[in-house]
N, C-alpha and C. Protein backbone atom coordinates (compact mmCIF):
# COMPACT_ATOMS: atom_id res chain seq x y z
N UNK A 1 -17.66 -131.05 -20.61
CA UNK A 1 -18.77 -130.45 -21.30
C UNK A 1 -19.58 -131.56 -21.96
N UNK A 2 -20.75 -131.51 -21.68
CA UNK A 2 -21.72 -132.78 -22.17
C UNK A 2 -21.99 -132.31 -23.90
N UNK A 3 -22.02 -133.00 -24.36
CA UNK A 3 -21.78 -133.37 -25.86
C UNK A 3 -23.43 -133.74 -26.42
N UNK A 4 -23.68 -132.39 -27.30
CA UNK A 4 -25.17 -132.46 -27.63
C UNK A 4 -25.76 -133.64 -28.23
N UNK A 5 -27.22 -133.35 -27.73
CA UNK A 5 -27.79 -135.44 -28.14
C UNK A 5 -27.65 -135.43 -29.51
N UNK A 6 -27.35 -136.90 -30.10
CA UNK A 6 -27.93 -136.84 -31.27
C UNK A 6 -28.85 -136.87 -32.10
N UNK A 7 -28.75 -136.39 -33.57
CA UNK A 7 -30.33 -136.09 -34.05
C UNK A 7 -31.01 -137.25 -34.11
N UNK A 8 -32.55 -136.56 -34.11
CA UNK A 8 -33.72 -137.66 -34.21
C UNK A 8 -34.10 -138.44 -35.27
N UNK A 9 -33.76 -139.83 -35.82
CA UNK A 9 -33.97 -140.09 -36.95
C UNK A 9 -34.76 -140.05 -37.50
N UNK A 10 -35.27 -140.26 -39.14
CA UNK A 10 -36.70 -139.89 -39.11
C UNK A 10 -37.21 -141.05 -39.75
N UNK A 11 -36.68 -141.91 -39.86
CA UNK A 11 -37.83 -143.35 -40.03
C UNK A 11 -37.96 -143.35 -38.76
N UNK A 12 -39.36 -143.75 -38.42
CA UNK A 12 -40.17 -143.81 -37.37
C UNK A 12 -39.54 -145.21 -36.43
N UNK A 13 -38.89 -146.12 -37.14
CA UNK A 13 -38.59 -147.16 -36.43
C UNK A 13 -37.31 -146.90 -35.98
N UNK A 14 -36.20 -146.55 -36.50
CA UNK A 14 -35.06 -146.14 -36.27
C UNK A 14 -35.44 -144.91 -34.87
N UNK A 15 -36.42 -144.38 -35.15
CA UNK A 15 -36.89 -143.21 -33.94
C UNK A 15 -36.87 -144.05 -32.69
N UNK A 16 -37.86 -144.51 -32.60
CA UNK A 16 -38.29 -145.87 -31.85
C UNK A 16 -36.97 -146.44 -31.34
N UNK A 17 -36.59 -146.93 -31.80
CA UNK A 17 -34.36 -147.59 -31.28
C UNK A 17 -33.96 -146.44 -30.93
N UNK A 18 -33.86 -145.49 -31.21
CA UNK A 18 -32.58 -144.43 -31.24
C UNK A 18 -33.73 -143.88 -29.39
N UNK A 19 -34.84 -143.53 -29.04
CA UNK A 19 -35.69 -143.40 -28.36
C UNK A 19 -35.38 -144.49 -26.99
N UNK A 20 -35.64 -146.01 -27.25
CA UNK A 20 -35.39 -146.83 -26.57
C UNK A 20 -33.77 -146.92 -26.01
N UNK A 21 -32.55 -146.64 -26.99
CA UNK A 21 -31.78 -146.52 -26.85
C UNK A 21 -30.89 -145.02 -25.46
N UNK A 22 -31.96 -144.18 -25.88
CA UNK A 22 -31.68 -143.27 -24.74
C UNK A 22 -32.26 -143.10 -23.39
N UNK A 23 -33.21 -144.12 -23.53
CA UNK A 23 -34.33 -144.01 -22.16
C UNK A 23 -33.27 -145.64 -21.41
N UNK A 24 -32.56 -146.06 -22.12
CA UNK A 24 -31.72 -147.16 -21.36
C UNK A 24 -30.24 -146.53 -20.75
N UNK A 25 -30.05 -145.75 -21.68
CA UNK A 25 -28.63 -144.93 -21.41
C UNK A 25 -28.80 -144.30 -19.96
N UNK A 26 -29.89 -143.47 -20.18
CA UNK A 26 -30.58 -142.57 -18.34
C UNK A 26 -30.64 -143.88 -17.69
N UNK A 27 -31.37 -144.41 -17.82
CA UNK A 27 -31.73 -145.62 -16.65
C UNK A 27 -30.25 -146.20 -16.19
N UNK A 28 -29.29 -146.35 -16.75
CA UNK A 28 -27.92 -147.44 -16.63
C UNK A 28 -27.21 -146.22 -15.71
N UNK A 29 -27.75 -144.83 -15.51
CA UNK A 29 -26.78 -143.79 -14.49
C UNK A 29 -27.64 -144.32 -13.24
N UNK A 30 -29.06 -144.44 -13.26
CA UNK A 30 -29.60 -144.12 -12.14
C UNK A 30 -31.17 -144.70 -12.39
N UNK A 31 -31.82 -145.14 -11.05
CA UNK A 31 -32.89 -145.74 -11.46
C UNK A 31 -33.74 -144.64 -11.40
N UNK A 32 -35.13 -144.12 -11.94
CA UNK A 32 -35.98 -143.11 -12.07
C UNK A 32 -37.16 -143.07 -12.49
N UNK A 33 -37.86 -142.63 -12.17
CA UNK A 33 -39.52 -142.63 -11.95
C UNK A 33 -39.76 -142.56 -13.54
N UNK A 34 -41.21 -142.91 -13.92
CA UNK A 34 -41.07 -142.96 -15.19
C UNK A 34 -41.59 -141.28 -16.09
N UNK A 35 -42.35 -140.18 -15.04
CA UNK A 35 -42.61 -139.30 -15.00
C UNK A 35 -40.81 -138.58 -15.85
N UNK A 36 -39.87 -139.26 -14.80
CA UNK A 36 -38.71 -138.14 -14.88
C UNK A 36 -38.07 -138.71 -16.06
N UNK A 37 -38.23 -139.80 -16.51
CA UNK A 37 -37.76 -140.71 -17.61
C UNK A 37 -38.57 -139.84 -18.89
N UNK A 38 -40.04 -139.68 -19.12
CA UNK A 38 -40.63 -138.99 -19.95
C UNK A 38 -39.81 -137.69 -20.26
N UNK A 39 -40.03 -136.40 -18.78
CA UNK A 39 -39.15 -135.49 -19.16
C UNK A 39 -38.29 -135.71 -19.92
N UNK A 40 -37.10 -136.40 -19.54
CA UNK A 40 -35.65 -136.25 -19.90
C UNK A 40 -35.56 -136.70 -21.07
N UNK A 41 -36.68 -137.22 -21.81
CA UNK A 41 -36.71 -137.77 -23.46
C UNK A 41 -36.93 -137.01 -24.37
N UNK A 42 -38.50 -136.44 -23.29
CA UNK A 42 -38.79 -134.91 -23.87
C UNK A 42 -37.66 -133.75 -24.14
N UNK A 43 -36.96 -133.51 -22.99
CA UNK A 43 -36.24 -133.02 -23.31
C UNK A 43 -34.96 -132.85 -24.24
N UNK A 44 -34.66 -134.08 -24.76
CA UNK A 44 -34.31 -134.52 -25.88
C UNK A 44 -34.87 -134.48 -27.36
N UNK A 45 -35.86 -133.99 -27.34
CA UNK A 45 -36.63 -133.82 -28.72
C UNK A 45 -37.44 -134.78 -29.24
N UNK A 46 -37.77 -136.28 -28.53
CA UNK A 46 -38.54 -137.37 -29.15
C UNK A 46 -39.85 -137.32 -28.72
N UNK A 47 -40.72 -137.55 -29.78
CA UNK A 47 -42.22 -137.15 -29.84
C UNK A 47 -42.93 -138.11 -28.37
N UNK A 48 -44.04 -137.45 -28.22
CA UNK A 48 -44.84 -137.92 -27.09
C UNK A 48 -45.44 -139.24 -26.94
N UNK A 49 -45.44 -139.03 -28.22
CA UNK A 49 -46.09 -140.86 -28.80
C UNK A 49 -45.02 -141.49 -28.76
N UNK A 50 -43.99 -141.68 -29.21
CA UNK A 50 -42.63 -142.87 -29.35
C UNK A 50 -42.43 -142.40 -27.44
N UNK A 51 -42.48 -141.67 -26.72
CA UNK A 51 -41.69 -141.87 -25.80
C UNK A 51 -42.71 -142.51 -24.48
N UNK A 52 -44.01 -142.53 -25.09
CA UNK A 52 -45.53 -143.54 -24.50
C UNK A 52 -44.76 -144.46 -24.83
N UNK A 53 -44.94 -145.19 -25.58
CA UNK A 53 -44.33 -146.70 -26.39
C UNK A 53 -43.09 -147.06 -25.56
N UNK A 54 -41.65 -146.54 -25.53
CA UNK A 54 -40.80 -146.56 -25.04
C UNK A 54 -40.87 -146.75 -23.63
N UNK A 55 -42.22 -145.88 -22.43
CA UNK A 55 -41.66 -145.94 -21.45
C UNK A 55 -42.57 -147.62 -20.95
N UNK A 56 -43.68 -147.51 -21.74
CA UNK A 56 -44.89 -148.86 -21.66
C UNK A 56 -43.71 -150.32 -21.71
N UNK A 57 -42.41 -150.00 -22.59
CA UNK A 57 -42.41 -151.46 -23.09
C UNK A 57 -41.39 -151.64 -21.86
N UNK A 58 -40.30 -150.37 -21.35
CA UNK A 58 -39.74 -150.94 -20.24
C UNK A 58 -40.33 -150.89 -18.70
N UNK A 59 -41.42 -150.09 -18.78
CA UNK A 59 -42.16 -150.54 -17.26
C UNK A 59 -42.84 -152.39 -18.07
N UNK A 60 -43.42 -152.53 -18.62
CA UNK A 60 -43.56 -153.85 -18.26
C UNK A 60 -42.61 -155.04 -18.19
N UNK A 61 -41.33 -154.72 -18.43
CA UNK A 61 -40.28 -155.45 -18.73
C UNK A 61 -39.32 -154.99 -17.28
N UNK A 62 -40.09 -154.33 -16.58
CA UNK A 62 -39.55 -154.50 -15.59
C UNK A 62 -38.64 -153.84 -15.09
N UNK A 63 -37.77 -152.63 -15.95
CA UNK A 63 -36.95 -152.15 -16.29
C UNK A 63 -37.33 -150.84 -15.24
N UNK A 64 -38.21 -149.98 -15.50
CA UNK A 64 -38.85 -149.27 -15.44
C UNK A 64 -40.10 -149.60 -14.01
N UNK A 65 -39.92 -148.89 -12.83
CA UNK A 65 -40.80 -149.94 -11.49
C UNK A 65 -40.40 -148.29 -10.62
N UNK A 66 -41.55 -147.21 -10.23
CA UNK A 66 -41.43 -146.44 -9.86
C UNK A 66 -41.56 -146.64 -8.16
N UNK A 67 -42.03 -147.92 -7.90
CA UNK A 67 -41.41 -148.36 -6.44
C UNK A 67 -40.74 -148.95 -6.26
N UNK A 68 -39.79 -149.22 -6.66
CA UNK A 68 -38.52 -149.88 -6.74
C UNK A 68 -37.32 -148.62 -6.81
N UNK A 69 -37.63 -147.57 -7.81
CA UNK A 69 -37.20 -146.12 -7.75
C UNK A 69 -37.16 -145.42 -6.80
N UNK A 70 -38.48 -145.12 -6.67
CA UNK A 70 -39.16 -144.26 -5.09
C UNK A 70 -38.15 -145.28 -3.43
N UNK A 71 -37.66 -146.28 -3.33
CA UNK A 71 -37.57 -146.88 -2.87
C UNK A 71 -35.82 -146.94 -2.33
N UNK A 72 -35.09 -146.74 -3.30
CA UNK A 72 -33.86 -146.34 -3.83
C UNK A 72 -33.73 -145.10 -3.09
N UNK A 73 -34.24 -144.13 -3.77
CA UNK A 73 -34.38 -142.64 -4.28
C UNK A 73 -34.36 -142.20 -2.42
N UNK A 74 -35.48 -143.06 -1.60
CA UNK A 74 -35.60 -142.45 -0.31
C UNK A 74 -34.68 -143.55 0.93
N UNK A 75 -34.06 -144.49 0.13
CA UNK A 75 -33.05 -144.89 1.08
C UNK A 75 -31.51 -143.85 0.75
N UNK A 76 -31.60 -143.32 -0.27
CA UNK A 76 -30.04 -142.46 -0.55
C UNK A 76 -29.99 -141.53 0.43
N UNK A 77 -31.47 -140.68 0.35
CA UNK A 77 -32.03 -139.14 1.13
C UNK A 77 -31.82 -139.32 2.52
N UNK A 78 -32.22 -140.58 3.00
CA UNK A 78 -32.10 -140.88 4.73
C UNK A 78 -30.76 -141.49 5.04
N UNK A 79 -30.55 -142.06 4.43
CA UNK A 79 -29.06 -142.86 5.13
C UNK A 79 -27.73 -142.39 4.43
N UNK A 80 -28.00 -142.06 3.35
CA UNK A 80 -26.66 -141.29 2.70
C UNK A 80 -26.45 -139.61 2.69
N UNK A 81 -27.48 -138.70 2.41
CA UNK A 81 -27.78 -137.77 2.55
C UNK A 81 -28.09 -137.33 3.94
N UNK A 82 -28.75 -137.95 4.34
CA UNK A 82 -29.59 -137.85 6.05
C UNK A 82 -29.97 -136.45 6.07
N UNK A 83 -31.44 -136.74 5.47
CA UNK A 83 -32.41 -136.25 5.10
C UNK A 83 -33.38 -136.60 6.06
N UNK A 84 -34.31 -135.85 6.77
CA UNK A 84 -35.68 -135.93 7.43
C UNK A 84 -36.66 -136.53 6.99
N UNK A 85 -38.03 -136.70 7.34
CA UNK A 85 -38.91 -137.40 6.76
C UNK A 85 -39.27 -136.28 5.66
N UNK A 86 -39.88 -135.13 6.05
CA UNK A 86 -40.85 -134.07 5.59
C UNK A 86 -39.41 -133.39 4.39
N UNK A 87 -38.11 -133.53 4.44
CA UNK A 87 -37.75 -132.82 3.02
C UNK A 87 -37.89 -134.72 1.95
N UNK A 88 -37.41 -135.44 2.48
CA UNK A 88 -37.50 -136.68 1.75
C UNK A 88 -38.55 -136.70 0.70
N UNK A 89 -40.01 -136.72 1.53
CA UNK A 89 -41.34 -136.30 1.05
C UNK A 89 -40.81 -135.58 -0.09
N UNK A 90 -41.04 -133.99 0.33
CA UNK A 90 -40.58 -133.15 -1.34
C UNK A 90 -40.13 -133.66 -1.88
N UNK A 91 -39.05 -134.50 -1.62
CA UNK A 91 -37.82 -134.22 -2.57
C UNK A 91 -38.25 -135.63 -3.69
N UNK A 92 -38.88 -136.27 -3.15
CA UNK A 92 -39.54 -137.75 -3.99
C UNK A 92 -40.65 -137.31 -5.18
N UNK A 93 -41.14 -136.14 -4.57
CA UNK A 93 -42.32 -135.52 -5.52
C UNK A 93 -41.48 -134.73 -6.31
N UNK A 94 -40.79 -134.50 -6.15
CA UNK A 94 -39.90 -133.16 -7.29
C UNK A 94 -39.71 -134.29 -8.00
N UNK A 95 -38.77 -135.48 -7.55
CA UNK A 95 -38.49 -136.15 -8.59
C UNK A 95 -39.63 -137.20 -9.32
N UNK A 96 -40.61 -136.75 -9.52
CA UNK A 96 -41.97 -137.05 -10.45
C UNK A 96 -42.31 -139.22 -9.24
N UNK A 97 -42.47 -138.98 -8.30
CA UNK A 97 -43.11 -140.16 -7.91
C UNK A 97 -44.22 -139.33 -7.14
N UNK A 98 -45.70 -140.13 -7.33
CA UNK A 98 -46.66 -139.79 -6.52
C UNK A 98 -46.65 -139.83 -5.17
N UNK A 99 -47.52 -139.03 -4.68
CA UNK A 99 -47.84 -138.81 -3.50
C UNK A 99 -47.58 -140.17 -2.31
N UNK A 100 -48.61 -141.03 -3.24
CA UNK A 100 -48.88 -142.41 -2.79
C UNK A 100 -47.39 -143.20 -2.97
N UNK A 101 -46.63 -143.06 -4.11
CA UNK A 101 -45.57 -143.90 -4.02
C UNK A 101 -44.22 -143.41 -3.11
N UNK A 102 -44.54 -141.95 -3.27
CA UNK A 102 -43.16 -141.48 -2.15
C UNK A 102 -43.81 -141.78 -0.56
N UNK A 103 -44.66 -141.80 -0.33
CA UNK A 103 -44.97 -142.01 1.38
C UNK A 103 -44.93 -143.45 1.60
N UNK A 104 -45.18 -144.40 0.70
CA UNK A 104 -44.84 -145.77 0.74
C UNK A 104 -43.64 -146.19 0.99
N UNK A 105 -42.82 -145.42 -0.25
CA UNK A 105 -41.44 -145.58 0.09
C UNK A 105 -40.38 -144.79 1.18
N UNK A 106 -40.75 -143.75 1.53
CA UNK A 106 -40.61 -142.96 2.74
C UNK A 106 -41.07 -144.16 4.14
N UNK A 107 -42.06 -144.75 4.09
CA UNK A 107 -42.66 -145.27 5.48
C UNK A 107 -41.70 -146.60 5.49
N UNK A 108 -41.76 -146.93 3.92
CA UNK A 108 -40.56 -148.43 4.24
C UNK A 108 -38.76 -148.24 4.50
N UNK A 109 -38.47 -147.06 3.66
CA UNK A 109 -36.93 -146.69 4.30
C UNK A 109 -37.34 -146.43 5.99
N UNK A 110 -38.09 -145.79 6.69
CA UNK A 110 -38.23 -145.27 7.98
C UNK A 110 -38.31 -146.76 9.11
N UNK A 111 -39.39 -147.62 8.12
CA UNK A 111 -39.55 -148.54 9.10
C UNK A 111 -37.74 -149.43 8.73
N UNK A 112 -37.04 -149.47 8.61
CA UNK A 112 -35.66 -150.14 8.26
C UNK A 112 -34.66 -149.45 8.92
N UNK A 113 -34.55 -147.95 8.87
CA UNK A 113 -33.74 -147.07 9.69
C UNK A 113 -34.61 -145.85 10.57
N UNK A 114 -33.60 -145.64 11.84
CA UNK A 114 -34.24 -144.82 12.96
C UNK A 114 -33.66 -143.51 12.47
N UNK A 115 -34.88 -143.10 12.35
CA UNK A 115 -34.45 -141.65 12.61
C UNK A 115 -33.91 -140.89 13.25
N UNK A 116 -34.15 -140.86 14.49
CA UNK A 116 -33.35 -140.08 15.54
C UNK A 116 -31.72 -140.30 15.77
N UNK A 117 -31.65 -141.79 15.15
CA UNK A 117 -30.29 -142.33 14.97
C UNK A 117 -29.58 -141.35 13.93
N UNK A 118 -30.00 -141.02 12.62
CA UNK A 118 -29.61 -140.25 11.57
C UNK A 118 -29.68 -139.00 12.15
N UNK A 119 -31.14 -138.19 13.06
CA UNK A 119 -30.52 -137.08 13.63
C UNK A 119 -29.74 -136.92 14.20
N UNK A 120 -29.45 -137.97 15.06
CA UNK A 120 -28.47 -137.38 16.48
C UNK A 120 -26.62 -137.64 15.41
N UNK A 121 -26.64 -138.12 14.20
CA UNK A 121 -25.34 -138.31 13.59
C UNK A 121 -25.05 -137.09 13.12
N UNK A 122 -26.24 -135.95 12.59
CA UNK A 122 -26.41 -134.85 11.68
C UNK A 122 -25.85 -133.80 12.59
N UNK A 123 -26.61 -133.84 14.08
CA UNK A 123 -26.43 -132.87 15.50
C UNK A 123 -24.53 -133.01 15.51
N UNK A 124 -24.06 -133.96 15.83
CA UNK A 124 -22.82 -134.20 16.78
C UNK A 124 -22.11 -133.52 14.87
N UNK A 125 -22.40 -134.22 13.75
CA UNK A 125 -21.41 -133.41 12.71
C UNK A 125 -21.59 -132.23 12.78
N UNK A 126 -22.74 -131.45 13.10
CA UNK A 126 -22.98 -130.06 12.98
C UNK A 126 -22.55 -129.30 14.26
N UNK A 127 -22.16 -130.15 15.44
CA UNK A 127 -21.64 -129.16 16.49
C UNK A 127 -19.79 -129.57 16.29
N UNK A 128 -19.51 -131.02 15.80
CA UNK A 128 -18.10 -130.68 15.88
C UNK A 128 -17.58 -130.95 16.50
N UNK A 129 -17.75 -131.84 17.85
CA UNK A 129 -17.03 -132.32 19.09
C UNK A 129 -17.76 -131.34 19.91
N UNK A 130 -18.16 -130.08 19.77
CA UNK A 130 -18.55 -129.43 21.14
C UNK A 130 -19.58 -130.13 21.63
N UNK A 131 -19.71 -129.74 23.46
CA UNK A 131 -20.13 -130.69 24.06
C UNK A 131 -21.69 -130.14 24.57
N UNK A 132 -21.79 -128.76 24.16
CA UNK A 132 -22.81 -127.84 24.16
C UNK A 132 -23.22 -126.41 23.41
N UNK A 133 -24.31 -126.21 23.43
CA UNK A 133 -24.77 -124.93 22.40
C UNK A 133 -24.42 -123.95 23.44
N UNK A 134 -23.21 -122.55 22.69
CA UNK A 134 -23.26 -121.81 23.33
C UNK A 134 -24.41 -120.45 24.05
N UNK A 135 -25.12 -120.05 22.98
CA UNK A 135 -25.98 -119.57 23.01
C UNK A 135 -27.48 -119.72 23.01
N UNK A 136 -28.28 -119.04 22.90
CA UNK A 136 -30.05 -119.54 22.54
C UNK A 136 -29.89 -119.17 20.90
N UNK A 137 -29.08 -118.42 20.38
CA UNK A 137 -28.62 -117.69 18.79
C UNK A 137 -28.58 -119.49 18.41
N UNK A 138 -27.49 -119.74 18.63
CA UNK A 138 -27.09 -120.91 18.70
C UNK A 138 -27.57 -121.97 18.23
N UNK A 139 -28.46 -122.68 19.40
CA UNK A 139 -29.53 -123.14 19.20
C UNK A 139 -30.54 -123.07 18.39
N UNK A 140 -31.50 -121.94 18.21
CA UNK A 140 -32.09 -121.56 17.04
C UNK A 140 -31.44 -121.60 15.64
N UNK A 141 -30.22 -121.22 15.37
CA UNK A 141 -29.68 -121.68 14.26
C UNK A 141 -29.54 -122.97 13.98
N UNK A 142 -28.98 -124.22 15.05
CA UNK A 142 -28.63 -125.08 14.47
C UNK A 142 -30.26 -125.89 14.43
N UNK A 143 -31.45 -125.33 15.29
CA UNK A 143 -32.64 -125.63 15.24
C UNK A 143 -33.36 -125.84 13.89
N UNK A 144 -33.03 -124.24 13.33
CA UNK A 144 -33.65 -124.06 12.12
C UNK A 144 -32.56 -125.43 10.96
N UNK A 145 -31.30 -125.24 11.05
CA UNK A 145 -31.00 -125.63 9.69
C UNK A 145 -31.50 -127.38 10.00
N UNK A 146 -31.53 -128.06 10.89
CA UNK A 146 -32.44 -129.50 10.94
C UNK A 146 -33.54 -129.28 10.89
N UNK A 147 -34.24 -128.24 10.73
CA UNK A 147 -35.30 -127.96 10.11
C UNK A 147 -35.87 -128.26 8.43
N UNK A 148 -34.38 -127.31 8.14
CA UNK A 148 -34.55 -127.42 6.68
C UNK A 148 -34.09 -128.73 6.23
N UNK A 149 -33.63 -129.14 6.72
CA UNK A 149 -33.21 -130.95 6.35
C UNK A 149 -34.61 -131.77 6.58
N UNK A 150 -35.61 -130.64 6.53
CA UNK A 150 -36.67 -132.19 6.93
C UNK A 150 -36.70 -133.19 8.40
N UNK A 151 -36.49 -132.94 9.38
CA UNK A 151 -36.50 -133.85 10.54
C UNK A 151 -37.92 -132.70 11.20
N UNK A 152 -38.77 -133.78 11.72
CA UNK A 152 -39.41 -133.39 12.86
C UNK A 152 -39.18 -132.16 13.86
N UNK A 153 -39.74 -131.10 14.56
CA UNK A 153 -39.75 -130.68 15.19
C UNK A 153 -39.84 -131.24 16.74
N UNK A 154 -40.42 -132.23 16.97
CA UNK A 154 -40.20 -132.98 18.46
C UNK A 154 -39.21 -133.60 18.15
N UNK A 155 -38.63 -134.40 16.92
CA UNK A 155 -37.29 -135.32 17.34
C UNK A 155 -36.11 -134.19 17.28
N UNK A 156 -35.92 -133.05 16.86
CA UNK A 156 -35.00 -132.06 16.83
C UNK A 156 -34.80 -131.51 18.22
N UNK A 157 -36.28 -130.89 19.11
CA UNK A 157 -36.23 -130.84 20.22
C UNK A 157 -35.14 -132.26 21.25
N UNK A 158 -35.74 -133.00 21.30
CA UNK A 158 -35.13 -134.43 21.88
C UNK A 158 -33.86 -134.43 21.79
N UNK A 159 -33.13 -134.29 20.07
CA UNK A 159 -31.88 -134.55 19.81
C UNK A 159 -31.01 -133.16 20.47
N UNK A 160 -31.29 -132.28 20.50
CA UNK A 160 -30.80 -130.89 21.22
C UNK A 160 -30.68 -130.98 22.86
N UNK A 161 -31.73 -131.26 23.24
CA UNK A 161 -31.78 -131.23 24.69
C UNK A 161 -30.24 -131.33 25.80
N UNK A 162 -29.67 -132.89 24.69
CA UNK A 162 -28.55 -133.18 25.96
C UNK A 162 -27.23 -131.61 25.55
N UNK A 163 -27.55 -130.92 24.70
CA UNK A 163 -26.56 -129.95 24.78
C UNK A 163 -26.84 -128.53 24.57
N UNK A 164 -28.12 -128.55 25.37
CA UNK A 164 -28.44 -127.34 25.89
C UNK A 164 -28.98 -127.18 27.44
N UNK A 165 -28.07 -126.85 28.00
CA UNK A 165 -28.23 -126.88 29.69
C UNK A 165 -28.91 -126.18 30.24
N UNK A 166 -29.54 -125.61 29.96
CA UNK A 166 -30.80 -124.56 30.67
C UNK A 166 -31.71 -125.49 30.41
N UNK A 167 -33.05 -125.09 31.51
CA UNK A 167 -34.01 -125.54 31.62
C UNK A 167 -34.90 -126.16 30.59
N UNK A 168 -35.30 -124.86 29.90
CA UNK A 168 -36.15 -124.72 29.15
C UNK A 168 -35.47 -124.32 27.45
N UNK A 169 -35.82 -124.95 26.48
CA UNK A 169 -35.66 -124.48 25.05
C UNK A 169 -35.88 -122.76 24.58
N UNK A 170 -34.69 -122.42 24.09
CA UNK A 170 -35.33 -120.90 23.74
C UNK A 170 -36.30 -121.22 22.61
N UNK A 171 -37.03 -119.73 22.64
CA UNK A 171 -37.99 -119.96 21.96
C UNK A 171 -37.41 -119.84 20.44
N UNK A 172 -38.32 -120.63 19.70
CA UNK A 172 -38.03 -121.10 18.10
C UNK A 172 -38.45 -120.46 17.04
């Protein structure tokens, strides 16, 4: 059971430490955008102004680098998670990096690892050793859920093909 924060001091400078002190504590679990760094201070109860100050002094100190985050954040999603391009995307914006910084960092994890390599690892765990889709049910199911993982619709097609022996793809 997580153990409620402690209170906010109220000399303004002691705020300020006790402020800096918790925006280092988050950072030392995990690196994070500075958007999600704000939240999670906020959510802690420290004013808007001390937690400006706080996040200014460790983005310039280097501490604080939302492409360096974004960067992290979308090598975990593809190679540890094996995650698609298009949920990666979301999932970089949920976690407060821009548009511009998650597709940067999305295009540089992509250009480093193959995708189709991560699909075709996702396909063979999700069939299990079988050596083919029994059905078109089948298929469409395991269609849709690499769907929801974010992969392409032509590289899903591609990665399916060698274990579905009919001609043609049922329809999707």
């Amino acid at each position: 059971m997580p153990r409620p924060p402690a209170p906010i001091p109220a000399d303004p400078d002691e705020a300020r430490k006790a402020a800096q002190a918790a925006a280092l504590r988050l950072l030392a679990g995990r690196e994070m955008s500075a958007a999600r760094l704000r939240d999670r201070l906020t959510s802690r109860g420290f004013q808007d102004d001390l937690i400006d100050g706080v996040v200014e002094r460790l983005t310039g100190a280097g501490i604080v680098d939302d492409r360096r985050a974004a960067g992290a954040a979308a090598r975990t999603l593809v190679l540890v998670r094996q995650r698609g391009r298009h949920r990666v995307g979301r999932e970089l914006e949920r976690l407060g990096f821009t548009k511009e910084v998650a597709l940067d960092a999305l295009q540089s994890v992509l250009a480093d690892s193959d995708e189709q390599a991560v699909l075709d690892a996702v396909v063979a765990a999700k069939l299990r050793g079988r050596r083919s889709l029994a059905d078109a049910s089948a298929y469409r199911r395991l269609f849709a859920a690499l769907l929801r993982r974010g992969f392409p619709a032509d590289l899903i097609r591609t990665a399916l093909r060698p274990y579905w022996g009919r001609r043609s793809e049922p329809d999707e």
